[in-house]
N, C-alpha and C. Protein backbone atom coordinates (compact mmCIF):
# COMPACT_ATOMS: atom_id res chain seq x y z
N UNK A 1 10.19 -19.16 11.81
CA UNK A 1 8.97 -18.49 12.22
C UNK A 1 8.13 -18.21 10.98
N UNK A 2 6.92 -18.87 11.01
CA UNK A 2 6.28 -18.65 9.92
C UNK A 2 4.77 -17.13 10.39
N UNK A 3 4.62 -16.27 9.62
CA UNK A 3 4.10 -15.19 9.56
C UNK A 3 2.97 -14.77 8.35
N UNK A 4 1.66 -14.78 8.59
CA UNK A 4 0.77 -14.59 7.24
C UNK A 4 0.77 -13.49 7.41
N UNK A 5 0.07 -13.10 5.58
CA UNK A 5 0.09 -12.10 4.97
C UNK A 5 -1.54 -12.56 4.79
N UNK A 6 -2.17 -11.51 5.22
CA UNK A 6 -3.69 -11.73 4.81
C UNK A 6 -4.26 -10.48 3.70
N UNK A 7 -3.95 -11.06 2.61
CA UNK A 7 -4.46 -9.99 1.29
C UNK A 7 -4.53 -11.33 0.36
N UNK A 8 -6.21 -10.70 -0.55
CA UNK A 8 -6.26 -11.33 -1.49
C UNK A 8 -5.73 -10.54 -2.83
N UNK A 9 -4.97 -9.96 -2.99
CA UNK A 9 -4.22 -8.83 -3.76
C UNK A 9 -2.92 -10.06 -4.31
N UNK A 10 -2.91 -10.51 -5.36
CA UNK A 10 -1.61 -11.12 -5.63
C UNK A 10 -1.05 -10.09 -6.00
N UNK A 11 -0.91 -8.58 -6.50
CA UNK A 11 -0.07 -7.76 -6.68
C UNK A 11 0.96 -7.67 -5.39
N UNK A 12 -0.25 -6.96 -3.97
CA UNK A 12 0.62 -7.17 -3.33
C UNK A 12 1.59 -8.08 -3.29
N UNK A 13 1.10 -9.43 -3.11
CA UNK A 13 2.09 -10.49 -2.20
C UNK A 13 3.01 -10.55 -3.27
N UNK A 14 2.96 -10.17 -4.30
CA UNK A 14 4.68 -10.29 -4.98
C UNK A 14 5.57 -9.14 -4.66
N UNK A 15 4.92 -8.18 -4.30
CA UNK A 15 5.91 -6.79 -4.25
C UNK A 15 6.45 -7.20 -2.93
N UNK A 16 5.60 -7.79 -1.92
CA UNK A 16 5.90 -8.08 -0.56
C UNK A 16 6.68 -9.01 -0.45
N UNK A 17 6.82 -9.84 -1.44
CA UNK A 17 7.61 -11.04 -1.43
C UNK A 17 9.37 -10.39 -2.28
N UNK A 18 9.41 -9.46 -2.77
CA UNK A 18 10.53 -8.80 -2.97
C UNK A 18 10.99 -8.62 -2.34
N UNK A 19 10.31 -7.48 -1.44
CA UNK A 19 11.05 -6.54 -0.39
C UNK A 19 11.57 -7.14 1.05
N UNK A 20 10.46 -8.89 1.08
CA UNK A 20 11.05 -9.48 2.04
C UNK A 20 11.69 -10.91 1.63
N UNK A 21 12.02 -10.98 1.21
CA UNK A 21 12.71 -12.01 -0.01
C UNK A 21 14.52 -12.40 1.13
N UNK A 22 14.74 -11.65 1.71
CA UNK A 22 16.01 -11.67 2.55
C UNK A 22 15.80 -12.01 3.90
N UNK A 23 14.40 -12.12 4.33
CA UNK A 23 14.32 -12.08 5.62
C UNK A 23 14.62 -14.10 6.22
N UNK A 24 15.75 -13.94 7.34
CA UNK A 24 16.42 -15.03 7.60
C UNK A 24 15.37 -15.24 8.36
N UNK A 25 15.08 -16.61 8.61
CA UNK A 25 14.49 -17.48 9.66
C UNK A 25 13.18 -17.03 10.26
N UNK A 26 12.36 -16.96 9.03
CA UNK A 26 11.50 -16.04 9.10
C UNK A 26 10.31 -16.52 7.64
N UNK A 27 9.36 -17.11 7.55
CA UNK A 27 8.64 -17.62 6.31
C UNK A 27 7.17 -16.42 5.82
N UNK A 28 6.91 -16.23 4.68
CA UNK A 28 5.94 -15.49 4.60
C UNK A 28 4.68 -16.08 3.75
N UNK A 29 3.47 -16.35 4.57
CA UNK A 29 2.70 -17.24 3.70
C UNK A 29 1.44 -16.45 3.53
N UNK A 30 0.86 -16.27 2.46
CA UNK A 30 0.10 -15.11 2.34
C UNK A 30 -1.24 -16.20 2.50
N UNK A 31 -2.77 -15.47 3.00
CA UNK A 31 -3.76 -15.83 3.26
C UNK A 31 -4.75 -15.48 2.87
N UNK A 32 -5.92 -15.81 1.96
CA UNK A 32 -6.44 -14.55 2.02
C UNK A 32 -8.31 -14.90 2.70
N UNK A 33 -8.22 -14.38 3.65
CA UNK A 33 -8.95 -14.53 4.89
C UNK A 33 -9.19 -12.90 5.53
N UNK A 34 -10.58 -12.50 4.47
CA UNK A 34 -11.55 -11.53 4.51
C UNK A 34 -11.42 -11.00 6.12
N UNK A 35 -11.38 -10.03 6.65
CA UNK A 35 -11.59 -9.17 7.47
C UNK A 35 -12.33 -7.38 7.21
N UNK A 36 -13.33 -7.28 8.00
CA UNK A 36 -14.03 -5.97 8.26
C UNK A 36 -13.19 -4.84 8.11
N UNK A 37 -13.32 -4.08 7.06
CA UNK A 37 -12.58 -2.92 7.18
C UNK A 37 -13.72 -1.46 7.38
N UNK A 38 -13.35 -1.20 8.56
CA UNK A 38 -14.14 0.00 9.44
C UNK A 38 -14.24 0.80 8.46
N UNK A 39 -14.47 2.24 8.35
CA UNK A 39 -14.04 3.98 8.00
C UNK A 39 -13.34 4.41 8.98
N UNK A 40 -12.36 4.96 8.52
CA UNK A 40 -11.61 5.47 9.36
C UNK A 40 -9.85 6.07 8.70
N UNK A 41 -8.89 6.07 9.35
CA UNK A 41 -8.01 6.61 8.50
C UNK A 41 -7.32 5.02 8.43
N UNK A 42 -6.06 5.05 7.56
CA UNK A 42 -5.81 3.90 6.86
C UNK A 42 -5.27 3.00 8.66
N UNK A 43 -4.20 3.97 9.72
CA UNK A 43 -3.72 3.71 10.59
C UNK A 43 -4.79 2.71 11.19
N UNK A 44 -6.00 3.47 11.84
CA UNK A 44 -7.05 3.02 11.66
C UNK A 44 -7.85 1.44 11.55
N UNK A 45 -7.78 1.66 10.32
CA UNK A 45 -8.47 0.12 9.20
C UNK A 45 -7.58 -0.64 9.93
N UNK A 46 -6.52 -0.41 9.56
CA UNK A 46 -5.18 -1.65 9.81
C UNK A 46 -5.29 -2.12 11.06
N UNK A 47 -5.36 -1.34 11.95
CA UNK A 47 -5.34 -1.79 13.54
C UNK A 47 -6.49 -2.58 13.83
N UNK A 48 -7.67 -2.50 13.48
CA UNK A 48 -9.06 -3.16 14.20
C UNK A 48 -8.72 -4.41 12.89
N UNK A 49 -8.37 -4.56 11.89
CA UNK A 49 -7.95 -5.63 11.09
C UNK A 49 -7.41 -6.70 11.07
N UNK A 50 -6.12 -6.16 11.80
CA UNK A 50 -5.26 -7.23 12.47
C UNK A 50 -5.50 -7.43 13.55
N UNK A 51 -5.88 -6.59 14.46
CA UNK A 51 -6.69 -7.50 16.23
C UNK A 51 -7.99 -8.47 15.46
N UNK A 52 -8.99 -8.66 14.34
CA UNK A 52 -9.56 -9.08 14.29
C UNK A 52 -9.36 -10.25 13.63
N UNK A 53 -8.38 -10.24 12.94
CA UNK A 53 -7.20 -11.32 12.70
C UNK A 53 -6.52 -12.43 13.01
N UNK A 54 -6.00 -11.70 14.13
CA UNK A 54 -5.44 -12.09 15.10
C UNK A 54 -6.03 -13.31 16.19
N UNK A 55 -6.86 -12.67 16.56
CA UNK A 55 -8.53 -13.09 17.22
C UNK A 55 -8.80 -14.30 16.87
N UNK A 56 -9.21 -14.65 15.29
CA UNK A 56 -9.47 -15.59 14.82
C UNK A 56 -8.68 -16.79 14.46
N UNK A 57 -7.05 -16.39 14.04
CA UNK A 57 -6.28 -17.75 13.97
C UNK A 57 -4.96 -17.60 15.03
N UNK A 58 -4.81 -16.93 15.88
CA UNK A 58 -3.92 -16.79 16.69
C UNK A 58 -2.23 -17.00 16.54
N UNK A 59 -2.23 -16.36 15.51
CA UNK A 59 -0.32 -16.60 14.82
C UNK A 59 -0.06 -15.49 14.15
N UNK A 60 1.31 -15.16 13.97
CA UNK A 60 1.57 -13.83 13.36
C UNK A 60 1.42 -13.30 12.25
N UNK A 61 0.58 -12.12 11.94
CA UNK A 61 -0.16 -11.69 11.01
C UNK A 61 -0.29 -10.47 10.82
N UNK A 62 -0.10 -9.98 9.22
CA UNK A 62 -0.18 -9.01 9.09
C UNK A 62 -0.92 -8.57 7.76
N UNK A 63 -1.21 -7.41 7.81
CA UNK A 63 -2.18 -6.73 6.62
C UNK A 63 -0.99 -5.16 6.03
N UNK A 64 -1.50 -5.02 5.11
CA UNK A 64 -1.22 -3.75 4.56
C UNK A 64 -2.69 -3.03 4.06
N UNK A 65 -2.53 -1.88 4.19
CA UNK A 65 -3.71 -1.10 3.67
C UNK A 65 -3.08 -0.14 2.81
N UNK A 66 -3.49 0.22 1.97
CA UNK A 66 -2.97 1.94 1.54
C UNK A 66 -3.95 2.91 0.64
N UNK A 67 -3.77 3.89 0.82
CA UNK A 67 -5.07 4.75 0.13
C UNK A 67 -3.92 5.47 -0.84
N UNK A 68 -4.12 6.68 -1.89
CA UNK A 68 -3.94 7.46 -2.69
C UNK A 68 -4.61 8.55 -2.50
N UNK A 69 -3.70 9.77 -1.98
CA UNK A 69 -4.01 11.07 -1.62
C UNK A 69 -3.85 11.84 -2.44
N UNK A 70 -4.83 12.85 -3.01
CA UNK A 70 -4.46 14.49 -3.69
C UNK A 70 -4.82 15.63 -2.87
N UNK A 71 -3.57 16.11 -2.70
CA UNK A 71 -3.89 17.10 -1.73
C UNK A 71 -5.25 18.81 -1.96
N UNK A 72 -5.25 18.10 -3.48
CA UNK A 72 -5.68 19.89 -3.69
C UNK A 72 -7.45 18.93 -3.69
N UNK A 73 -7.72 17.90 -3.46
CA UNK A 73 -9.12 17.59 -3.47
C UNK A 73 -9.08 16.86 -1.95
N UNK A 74 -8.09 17.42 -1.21
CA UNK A 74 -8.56 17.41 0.14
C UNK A 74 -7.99 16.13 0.91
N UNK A 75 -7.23 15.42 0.07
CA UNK A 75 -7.08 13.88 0.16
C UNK A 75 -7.98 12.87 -0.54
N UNK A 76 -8.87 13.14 -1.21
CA UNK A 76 -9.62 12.53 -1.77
C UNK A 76 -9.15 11.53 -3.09
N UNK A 77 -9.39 10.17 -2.98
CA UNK A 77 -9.99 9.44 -2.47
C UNK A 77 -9.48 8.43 -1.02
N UNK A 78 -8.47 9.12 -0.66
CA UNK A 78 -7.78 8.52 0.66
C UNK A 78 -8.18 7.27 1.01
N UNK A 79 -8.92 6.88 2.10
CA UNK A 79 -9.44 5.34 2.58
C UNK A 79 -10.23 5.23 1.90
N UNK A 80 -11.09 5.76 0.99
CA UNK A 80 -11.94 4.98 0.03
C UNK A 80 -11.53 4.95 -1.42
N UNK A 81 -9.89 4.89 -1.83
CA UNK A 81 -9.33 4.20 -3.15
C UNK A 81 -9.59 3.46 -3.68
N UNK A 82 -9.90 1.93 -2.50
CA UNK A 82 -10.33 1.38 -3.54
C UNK A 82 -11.97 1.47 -4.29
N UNK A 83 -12.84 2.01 -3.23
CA UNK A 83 -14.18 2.10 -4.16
C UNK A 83 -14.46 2.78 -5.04
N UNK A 84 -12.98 3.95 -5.04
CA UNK A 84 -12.96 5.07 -5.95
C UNK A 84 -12.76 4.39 -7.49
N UNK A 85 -11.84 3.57 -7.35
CA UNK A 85 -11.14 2.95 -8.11
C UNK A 85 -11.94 2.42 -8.79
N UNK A 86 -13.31 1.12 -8.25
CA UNK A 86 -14.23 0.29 -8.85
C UNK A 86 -15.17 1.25 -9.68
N UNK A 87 -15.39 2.68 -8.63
CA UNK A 87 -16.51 3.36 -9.48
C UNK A 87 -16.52 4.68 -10.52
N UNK A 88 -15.32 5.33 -10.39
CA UNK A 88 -15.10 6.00 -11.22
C UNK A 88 -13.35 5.97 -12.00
N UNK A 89 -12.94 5.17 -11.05
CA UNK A 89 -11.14 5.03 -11.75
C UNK A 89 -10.70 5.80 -12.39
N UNK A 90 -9.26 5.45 -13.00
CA UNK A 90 -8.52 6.38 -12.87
C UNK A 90 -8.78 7.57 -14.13
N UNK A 91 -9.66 6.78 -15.21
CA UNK A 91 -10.58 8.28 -16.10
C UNK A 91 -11.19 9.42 -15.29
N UNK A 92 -11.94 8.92 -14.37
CA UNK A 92 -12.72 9.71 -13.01
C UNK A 92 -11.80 11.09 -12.59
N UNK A 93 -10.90 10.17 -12.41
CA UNK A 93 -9.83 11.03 -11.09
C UNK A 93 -9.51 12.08 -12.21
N UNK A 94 -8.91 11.91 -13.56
CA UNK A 94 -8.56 12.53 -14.32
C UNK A 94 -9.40 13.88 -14.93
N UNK A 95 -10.44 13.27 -14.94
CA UNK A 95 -11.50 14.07 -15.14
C UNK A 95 -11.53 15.35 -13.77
N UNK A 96 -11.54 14.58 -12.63
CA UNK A 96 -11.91 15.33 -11.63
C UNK A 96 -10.81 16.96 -11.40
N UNK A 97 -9.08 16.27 -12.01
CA UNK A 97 -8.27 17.03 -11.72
C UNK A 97 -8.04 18.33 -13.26
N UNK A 98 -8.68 17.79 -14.01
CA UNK A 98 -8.51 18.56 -15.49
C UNK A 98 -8.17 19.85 -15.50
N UNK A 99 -8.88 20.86 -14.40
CA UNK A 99 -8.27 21.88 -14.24
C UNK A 99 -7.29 22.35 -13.34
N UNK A 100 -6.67 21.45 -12.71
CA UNK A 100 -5.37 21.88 -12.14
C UNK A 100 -4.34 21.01 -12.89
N UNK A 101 -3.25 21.90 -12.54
CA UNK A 101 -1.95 22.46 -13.10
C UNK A 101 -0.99 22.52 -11.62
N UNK A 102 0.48 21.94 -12.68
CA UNK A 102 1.68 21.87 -11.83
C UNK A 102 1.63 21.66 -10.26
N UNK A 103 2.05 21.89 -9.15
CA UNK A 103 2.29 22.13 -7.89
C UNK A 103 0.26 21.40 -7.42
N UNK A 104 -0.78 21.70 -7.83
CA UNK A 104 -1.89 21.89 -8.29
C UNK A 104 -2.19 20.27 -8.04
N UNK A 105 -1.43 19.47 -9.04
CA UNK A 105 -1.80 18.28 -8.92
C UNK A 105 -0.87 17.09 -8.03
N UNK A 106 -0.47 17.63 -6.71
CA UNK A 106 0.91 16.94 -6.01
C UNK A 106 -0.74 15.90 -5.44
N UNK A 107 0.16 14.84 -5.10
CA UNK A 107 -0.58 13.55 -4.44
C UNK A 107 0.28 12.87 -3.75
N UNK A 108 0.18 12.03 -3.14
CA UNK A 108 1.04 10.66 -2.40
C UNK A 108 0.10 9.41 -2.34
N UNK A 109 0.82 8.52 -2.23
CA UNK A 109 0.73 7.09 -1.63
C UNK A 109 0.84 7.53 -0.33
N UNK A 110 0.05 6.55 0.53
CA UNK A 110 0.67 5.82 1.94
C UNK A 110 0.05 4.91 2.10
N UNK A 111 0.99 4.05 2.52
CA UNK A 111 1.12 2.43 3.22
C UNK A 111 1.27 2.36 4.68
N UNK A 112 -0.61 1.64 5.35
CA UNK A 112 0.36 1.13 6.66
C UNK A 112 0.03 -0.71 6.76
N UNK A 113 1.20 -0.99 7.40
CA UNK A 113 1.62 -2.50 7.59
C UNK A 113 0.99 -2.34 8.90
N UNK A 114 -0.19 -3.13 9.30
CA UNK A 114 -0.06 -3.43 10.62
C UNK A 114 -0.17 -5.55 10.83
N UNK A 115 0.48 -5.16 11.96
CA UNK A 115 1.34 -6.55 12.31
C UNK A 115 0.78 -7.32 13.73
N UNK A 116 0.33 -8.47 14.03
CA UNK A 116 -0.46 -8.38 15.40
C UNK A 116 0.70 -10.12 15.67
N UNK A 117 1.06 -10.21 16.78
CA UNK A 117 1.26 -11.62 17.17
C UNK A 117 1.28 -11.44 19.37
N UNK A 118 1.95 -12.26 19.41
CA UNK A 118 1.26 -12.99 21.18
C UNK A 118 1.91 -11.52 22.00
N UNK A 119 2.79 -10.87 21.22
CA UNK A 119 3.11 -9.00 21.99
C UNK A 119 2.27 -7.71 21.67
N UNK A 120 1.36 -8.43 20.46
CA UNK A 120 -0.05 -6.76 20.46
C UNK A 120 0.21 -6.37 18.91
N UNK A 121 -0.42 -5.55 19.07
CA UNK A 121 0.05 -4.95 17.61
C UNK A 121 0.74 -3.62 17.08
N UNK A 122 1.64 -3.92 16.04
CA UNK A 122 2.96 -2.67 15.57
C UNK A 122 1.94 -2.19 14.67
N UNK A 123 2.37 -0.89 13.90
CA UNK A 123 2.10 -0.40 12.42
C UNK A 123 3.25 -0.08 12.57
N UNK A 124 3.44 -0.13 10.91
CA UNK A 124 4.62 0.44 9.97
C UNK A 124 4.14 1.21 8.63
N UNK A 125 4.61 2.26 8.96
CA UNK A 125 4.12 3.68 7.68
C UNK A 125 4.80 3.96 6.45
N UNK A 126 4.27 3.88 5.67
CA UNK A 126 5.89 4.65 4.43
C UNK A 126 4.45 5.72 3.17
N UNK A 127 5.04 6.77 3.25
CA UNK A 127 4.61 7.22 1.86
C UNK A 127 5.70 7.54 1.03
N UNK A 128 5.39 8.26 -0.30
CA UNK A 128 5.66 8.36 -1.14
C UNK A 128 5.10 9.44 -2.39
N UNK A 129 5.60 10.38 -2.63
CA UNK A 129 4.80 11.90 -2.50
C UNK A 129 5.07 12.39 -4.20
N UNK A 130 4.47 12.63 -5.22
CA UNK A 130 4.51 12.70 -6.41
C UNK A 130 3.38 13.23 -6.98
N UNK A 131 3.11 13.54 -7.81
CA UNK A 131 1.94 14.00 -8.75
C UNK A 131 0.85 12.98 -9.72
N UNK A 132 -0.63 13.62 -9.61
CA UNK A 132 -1.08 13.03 -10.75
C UNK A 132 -0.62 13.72 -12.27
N UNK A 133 -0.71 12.33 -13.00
CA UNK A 133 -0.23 12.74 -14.65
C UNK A 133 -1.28 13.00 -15.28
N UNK A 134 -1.08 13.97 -16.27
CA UNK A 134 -1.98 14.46 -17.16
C UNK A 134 -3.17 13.49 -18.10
N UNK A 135 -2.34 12.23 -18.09
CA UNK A 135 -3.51 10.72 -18.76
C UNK A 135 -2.52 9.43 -18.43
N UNK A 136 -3.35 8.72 -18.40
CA UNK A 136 -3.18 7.33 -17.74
C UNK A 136 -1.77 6.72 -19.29
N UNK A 137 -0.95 6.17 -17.73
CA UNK A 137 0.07 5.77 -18.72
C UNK A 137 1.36 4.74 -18.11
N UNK A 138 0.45 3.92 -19.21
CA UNK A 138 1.45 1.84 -18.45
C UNK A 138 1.61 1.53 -19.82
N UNK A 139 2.68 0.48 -19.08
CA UNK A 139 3.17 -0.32 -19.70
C UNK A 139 2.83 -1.88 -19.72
N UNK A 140 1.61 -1.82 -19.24
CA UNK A 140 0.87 -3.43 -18.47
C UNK A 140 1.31 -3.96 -17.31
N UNK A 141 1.77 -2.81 -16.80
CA UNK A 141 1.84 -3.45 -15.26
C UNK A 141 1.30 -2.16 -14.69
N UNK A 142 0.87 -2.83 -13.01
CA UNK A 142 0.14 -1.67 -12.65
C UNK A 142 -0.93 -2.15 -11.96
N UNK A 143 -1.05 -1.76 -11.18
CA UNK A 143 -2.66 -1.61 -10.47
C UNK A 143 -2.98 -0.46 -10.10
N UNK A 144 -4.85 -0.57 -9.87
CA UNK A 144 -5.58 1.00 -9.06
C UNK A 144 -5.03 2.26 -10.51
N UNK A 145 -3.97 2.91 -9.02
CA UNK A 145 -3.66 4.70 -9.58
C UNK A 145 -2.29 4.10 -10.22
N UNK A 146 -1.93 3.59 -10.14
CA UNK A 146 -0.16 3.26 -10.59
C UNK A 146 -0.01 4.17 -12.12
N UNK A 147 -1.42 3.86 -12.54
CA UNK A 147 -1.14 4.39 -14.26
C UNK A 147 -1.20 5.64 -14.73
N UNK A 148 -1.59 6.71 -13.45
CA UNK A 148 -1.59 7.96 -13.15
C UNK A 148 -0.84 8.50 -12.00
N UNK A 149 0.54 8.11 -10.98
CA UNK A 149 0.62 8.62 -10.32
C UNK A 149 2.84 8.45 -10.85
N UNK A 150 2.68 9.75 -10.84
CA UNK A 150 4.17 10.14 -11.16
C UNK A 150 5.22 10.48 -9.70
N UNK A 151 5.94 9.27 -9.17
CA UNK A 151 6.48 9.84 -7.83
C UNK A 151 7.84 11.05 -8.44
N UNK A 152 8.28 11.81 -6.86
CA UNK A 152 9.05 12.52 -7.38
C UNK A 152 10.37 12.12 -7.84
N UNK A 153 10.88 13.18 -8.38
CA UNK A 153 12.16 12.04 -8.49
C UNK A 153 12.19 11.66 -10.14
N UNK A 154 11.05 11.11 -10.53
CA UNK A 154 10.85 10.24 -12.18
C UNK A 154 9.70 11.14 -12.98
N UNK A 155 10.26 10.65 -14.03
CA UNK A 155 8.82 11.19 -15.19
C UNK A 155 8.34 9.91 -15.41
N UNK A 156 8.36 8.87 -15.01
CA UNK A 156 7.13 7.64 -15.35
C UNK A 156 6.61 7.15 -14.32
N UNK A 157 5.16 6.90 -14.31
CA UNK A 157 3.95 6.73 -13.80
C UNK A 157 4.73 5.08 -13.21
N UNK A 158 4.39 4.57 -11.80
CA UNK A 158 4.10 3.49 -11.44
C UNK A 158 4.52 2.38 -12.42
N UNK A 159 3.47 2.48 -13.53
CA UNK A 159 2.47 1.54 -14.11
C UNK A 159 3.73 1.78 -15.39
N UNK A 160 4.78 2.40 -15.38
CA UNK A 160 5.48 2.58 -16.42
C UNK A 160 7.16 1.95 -16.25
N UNK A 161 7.15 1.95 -14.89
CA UNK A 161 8.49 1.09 -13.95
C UNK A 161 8.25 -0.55 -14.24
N UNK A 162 9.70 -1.10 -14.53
CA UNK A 162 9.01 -2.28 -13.56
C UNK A 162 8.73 -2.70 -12.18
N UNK A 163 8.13 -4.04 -12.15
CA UNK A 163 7.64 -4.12 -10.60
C UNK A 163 8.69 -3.87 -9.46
N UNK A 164 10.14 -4.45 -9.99
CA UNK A 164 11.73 -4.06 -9.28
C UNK A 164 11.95 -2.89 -8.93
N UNK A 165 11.91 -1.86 -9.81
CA UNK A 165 12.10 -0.18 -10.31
C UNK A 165 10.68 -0.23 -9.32
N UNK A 166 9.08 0.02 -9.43
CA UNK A 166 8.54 0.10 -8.20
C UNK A 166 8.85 0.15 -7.11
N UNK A 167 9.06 -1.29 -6.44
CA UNK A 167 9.16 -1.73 -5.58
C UNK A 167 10.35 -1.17 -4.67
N UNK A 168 11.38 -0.39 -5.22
CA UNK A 168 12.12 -0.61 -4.87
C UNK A 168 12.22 1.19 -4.10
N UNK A 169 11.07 2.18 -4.13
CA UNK A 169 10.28 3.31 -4.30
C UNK A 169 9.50 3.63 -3.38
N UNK A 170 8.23 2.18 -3.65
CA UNK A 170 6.93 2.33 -3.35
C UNK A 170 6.93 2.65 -2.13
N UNK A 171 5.82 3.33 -1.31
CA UNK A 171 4.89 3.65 -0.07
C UNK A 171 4.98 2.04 0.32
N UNK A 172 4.60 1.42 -0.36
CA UNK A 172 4.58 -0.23 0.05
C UNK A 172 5.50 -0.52 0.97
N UNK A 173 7.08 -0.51 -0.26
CA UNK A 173 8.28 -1.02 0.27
C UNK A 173 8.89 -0.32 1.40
N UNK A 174 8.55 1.18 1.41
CA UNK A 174 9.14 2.01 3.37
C UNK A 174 8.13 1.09 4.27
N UNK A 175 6.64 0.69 3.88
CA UNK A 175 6.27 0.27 5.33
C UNK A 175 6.81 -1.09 5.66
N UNK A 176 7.24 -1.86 4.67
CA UNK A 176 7.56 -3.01 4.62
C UNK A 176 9.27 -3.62 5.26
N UNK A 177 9.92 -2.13 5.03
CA UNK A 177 11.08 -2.42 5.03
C UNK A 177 11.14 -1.39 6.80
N UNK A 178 10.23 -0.93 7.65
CA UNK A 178 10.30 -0.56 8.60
C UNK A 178 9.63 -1.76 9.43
N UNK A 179 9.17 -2.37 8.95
CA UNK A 179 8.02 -3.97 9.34
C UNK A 179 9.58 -5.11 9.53
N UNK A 180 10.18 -4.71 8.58
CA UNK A 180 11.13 -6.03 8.03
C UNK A 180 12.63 -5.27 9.36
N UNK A 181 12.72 -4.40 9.46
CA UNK A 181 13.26 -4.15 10.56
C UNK A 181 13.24 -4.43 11.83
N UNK A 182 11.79 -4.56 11.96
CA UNK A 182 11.31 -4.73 12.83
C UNK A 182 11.21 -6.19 13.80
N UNK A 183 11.23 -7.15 12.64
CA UNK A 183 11.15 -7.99 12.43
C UNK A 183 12.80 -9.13 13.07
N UNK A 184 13.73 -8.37 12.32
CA UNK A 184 14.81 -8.66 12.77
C UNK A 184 15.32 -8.19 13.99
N UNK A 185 14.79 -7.03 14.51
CA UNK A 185 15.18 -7.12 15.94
C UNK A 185 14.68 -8.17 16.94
N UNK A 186 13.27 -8.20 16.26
CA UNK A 186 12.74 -9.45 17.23
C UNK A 186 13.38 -10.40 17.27
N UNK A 187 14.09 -11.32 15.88
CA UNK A 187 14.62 -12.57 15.82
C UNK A 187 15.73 -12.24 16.92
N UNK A 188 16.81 -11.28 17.23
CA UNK A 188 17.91 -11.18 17.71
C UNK A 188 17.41 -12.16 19.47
């Protein structure tokens, strides 16, 4: 059973290609074939994404979306990460949080997978709940917030793991590995 991945993100499709790297009888071919992303919450985006997806090449397909939440600015920049990202990035954010402290600066990831084929469409959720860091800090890997976002658990940023050590963590890999579950019940 072959299944696209529609992101022009090669970050993603390698992390995705990790986490599903085991999946039997089952192929993952990534696409990257532009779709409308509404406003709305990430659940949202994903759903009118993949019906519109879907729509157009009629085979099994799926998207990931994910935003970057701080709770003490309200969720901000949530579904708009990535424009946050293009227009003020992660100096911005830093700037924005300068005066908060400890507990002050908690944030999360969340990832949703949504999935559309000839039975409708699933989502699959995962976050991942940690703090922004005081200044941006990689090791050359990394995308977006990776280089500012400390999950719990570790003192290094994303962008300071490798992609394995990520991946193996990420908001990505829970939605992926509730997708990849998912997945195998169907084959049964």
């Amino acid at each position: 059973m072959k299944i696209y991945f529609a992101t022009g993100n090669p970050n993603k499709v390698k992390e995705a290609e990790i986490i599903l790297k085991d999946l039997e009888g089952i192929k993952i071919e990534a696409i990257n074939l532009p779709y409308p992303e509404i406003q709305g919450t990430l659940e949202e985006v994903a759903e009118f994404g993949i019906k519109y997806l879907y729509s157009k090449i009629k085979k099994p397909v799926f998207v990931e979306d994910s935003g970057f939440f701080i709770e003490v600015l309200k969720g901000f920049p949530g579904t708009y990460s990535r424009y946050v990202q293009e227009t003020i990035g992660n100096e911005g954010i830093l700037k924005l949080m300068e005066d908060f402290k400890g507990e002050e600066r908690r944030a999360y990831f969340k990832s949703v997978v949504g999935y559309c084929d000839e039975d409708g469409v699933k989502l699959f959720k995962g976050v991942v709940r940690g703090w922004v860091s005081q200044e941006i800090r990689s090791k050359g890997y990394g995308f977006a917030y990776d280089s500012i976002f400390i999950p719990e658990g570790e003192n290094r940023t994303f962008a300071e793991m490798t992609r394995e050590e990520k991946s193996r963590i990420s908001h990505r890999k829970r939605a992926l590995e509730e997708f990849k579950e998912y997945l195998k019940k169907k084959l049964k």
